[in-house]
C-alpha atoms as a PDB file:
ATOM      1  CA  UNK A   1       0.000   0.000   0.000  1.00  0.00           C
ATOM      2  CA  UNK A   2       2.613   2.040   1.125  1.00  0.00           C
ATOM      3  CA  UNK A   3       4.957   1.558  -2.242  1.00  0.00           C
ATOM      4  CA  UNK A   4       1.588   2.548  -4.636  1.00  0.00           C
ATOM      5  CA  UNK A   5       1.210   5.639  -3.142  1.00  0.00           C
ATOM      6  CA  UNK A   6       4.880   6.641  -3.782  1.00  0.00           C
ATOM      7  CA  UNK A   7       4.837   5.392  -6.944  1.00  0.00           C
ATOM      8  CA  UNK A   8       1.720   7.698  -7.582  1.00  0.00           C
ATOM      9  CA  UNK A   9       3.637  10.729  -5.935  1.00  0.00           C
ATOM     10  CA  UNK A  10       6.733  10.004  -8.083  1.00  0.00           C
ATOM     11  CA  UNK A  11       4.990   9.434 -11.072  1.00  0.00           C
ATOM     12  CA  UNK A  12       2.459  12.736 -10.647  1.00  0.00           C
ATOM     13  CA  UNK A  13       5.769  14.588  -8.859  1.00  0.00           C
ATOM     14  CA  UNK A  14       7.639  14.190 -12.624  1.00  0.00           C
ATOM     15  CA  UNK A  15      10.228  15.132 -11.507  1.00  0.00           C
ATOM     16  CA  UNK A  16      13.361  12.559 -12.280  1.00  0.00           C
ATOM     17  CA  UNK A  17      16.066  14.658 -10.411  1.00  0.00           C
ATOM     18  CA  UNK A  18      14.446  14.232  -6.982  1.00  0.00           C
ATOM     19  CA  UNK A  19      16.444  12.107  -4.827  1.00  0.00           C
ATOM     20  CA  UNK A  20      13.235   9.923  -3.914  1.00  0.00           C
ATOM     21  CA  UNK A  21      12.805   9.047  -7.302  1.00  0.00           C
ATOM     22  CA  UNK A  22      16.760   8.524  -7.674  1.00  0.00           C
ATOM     23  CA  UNK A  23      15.791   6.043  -4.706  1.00  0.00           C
ATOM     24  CA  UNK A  24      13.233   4.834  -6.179  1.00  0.00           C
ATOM     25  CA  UNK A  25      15.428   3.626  -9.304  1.00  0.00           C
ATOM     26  CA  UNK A  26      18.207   2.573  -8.108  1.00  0.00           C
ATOM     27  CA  UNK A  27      15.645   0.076  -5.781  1.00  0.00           C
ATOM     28  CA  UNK A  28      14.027  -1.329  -9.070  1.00  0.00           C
ATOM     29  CA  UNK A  29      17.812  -1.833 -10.347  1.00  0.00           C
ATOM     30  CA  UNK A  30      18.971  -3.338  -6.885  1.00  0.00           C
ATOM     31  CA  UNK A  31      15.781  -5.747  -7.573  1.00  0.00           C
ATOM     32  CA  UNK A  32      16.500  -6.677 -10.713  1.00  0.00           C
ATOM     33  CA  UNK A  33      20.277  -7.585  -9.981  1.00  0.00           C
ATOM     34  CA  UNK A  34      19.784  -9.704  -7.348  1.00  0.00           C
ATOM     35  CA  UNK A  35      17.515 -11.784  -9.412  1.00  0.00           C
ATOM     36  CA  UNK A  36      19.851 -12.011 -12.418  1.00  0.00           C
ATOM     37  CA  UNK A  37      22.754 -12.736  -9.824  1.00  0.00           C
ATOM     38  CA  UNK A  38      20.388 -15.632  -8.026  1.00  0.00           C
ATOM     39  CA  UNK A  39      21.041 -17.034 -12.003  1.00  0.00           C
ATOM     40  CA  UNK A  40      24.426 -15.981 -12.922  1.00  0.00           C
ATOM     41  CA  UNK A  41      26.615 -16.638  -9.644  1.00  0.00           C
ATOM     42  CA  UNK A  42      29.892 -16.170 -11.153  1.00  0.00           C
ATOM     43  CA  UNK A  43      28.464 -12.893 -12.793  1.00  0.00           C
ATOM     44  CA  UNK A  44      31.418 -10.495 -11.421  1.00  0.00           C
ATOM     45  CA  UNK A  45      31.002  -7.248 -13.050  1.00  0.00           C
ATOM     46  CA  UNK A  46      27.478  -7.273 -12.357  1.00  0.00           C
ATOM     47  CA  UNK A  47      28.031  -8.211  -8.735  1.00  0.00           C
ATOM     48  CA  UNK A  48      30.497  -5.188  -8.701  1.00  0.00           C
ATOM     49  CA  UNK A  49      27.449  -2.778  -9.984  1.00  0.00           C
ATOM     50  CA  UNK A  50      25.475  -4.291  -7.457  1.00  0.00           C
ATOM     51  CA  UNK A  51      27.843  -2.938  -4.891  1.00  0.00           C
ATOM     52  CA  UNK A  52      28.134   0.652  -6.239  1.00  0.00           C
ATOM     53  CA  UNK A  53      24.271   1.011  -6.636  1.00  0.00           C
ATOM     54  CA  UNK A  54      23.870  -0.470  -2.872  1.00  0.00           C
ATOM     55  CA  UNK A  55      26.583   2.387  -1.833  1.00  0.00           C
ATOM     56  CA  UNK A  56      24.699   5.290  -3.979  1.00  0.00           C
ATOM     57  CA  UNK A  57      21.815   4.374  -2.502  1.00  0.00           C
ATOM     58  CA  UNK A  58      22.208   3.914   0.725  1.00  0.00           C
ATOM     59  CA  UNK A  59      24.288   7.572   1.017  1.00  0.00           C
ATOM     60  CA  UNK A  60      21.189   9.150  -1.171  1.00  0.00           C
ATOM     61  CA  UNK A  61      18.974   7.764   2.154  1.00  0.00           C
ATOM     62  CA  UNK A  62      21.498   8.834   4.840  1.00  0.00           C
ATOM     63  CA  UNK A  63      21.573  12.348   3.146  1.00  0.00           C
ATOM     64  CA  UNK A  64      17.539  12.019   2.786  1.00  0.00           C
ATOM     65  CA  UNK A  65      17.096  11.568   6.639  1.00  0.00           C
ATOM     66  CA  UNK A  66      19.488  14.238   7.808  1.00  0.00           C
ATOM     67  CA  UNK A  67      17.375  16.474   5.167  1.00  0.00           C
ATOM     68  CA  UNK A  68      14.381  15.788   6.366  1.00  0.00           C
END
């Protein structure tokens, strides 16, 4: 419930520069790497995006909370 209501504010909001819909995408991407990695193991240079995404993300929420 929660996640369609942000979707609906990101998606009225158009605005792509905002860092919740930065969030936003680099969750979907985050999603759809671990899947491909459950397939591909040995899959290094997408493990390695993995890891940058996970580190953009997570400083685009600790800079969110102090913000906010």
């Amino acid at each position: 419930m929660v996640k369609n209501s942000f979707i609906s504010v990101i998606s009225q909001e158009e605005n792509r520069g905002s860092i919740e819909f930065q969030v936003f995408r680099f969750t979907n991407k985050i999603r759809r790497l671990t899947s491909h990695l459950k397939f591909h193991r040995k899959d290094y240079l997408s493990q390695r995006g993995l890891r940058k995404i996970l580190g953009k993300c997570q400083r685009l929420l600790s800079y969110l909370s102090k913000k906010k």
